[in-house]
Every structure is written in structure tokens, then in C-alpha cells.
Protein backbone atom coordinates (compact mmCIF):
# COMPACT_ATOMS: atom_id res chain seq x y z
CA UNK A 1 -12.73 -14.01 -8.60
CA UNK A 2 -10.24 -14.00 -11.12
CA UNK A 3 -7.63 -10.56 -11.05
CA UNK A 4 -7.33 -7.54 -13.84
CA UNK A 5 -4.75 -8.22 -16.21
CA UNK A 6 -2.65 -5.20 -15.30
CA UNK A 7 -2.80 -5.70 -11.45
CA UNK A 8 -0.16 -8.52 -10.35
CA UNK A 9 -1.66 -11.29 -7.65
CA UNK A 10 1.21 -9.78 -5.47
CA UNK A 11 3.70 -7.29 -6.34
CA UNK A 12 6.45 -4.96 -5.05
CA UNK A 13 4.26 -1.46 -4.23
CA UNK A 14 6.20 -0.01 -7.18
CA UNK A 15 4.35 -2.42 -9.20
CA UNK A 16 0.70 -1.57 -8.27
CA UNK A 17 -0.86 1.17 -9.99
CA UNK A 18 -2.75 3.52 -7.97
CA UNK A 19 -6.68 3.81 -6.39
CA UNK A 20 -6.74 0.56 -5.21
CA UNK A 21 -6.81 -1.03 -1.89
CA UNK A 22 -3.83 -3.23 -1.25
CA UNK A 23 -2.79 -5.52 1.39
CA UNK A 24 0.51 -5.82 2.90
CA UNK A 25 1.78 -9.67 2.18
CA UNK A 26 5.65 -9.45 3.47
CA UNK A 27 8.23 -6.65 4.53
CA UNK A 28 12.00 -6.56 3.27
CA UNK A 29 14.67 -4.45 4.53
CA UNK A 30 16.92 -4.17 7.12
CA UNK A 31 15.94 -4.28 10.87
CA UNK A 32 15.74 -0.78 11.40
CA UNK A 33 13.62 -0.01 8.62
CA UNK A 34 11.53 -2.65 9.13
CA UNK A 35 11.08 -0.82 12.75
CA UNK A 36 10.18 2.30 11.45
CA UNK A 37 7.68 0.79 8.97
CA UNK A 38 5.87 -1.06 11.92
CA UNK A 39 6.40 2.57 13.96
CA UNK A 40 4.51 3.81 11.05
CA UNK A 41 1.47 0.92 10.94
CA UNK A 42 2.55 -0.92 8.03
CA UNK A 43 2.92 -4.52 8.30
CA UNK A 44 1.87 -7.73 7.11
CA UNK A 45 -2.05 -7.69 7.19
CA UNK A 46 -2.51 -4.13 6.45
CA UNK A 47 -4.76 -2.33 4.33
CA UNK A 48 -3.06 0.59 2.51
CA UNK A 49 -3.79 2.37 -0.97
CA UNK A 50 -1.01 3.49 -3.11
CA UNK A 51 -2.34 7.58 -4.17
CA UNK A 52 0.48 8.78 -6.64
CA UNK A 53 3.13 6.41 -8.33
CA UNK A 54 7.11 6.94 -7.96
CA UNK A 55 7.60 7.32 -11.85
CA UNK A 56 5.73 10.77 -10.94
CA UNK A 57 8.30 11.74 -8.49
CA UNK A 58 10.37 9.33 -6.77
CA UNK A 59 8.81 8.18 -4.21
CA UNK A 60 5.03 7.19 -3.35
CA UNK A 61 2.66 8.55 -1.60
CA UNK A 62 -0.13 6.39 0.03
CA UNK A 63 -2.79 6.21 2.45
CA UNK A 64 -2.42 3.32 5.78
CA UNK A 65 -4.98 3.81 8.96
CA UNK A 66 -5.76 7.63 9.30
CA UNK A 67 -2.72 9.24 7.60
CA UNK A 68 -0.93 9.87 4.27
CA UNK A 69 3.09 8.73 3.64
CA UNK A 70 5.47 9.64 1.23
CA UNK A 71 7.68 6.85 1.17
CA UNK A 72 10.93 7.02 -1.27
CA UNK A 73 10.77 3.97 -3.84
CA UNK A 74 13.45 2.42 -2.29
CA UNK A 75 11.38 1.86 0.76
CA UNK A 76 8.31 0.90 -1.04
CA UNK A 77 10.14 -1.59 -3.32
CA UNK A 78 10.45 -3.62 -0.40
CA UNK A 79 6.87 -3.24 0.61
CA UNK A 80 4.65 -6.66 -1.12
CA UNK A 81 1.02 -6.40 -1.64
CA UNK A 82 -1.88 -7.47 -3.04
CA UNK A 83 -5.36 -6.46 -4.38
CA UNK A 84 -7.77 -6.20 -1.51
CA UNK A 85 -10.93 -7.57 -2.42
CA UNK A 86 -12.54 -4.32 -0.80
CA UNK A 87 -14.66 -1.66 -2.76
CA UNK A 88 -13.68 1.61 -2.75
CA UNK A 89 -16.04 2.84 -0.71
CA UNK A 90 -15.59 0.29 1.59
CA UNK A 91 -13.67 1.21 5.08
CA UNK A 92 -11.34 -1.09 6.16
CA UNK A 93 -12.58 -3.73 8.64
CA UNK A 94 -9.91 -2.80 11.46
CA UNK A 95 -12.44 0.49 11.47
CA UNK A 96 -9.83 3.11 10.75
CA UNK A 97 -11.28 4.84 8.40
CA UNK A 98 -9.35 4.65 5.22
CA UNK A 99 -11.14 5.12 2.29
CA UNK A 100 -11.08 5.64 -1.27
CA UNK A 101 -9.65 9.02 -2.29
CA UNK A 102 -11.64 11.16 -4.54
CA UNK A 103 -9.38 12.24 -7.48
């Protein structure tokens, strides 16, 4: 299935635009904030969605397992993801319960 124009194959988090399911591809950082992102549930394989951009106010805020992050965009620049190839109404299949937010 070939990808939108305006969503990268796999991109910095900064980079995706928001409502869409992503998937975590790689983590860069130092060691301790790599720990605290794995504290937090994100790592390579998971299913996030990005909710409000960091041009809106400096950081992002999205959605990974059962809660909502603000993350400041030097965090999430170091956070690589993809499209996930789920619906929005999909739930993830790890059974969390992360869905689609209605905007």
C-alpha cells in the first residue's frame, strides 16, 4: 500500500502530523532518557498517536497504552516512527486500548 504524500515512510515525531497511529522504529538520546522513555512505555514496537504538534506549543502531546504525554520537542525529535497501518478505530493489538481521539 503505497504512503500519503505528506506522511514520511519514517520520520522524527516532529515530522508526523497529527491523528494518526504511529509506530515507534528507533530511540535516540542519552541513556537516561532513553530510561525514562522505556519507564514511560515507549519503545521500539510501540503504537502511539501524536494529538497536538510542537509548532502549537513546544512540545507534543500524544497518546501511548492508556495515557496522554506531553513530551518537549527535544525529546520527541529523537523519537522515529512510522505510519501504522491501523484504522482509527482500530485498538492496538497489544489490547491497551488506545484509540483514535475524537477532535
Amino acid at each position: 500500500m503505497p504512503e500519503s504524500p505528506n506522511i514520511p515512510a519514517s520520520a522524527c515525531l516532529l515530522q508526523m502530523p497529527c491523528g494518526h497511529k504511529l509506530r515507534v522504529d528507533d530511540l535516540r538520546g542519552s541513556p537516561s532518557l532513553l530510561a525514562r522513555l522505556y519507564a514511560l512505555g515507549i519503545l521500539p514496537g510501540t503504537e502511539l498517536e501524536l494529538c497536538k504538534p510542537a509548532e502549537e506549543c513546544g512540545s507534543v502531546c500524544i497518546r501511548v497504552r492508556q495515557s496522554s504525554l506531553v513530551l518537549d520537542a527535544s525529546v520527541a525529535e529523537g523519537i522515529y516512527c512510522h505510519k501504522s497501518s491501523l484504522r482509527g478505530d482500530e485498538c492496538c493489538p497489544c489490547a491497551c486500548g488506545l484509540r483514535q481521539l475524537d477532535n
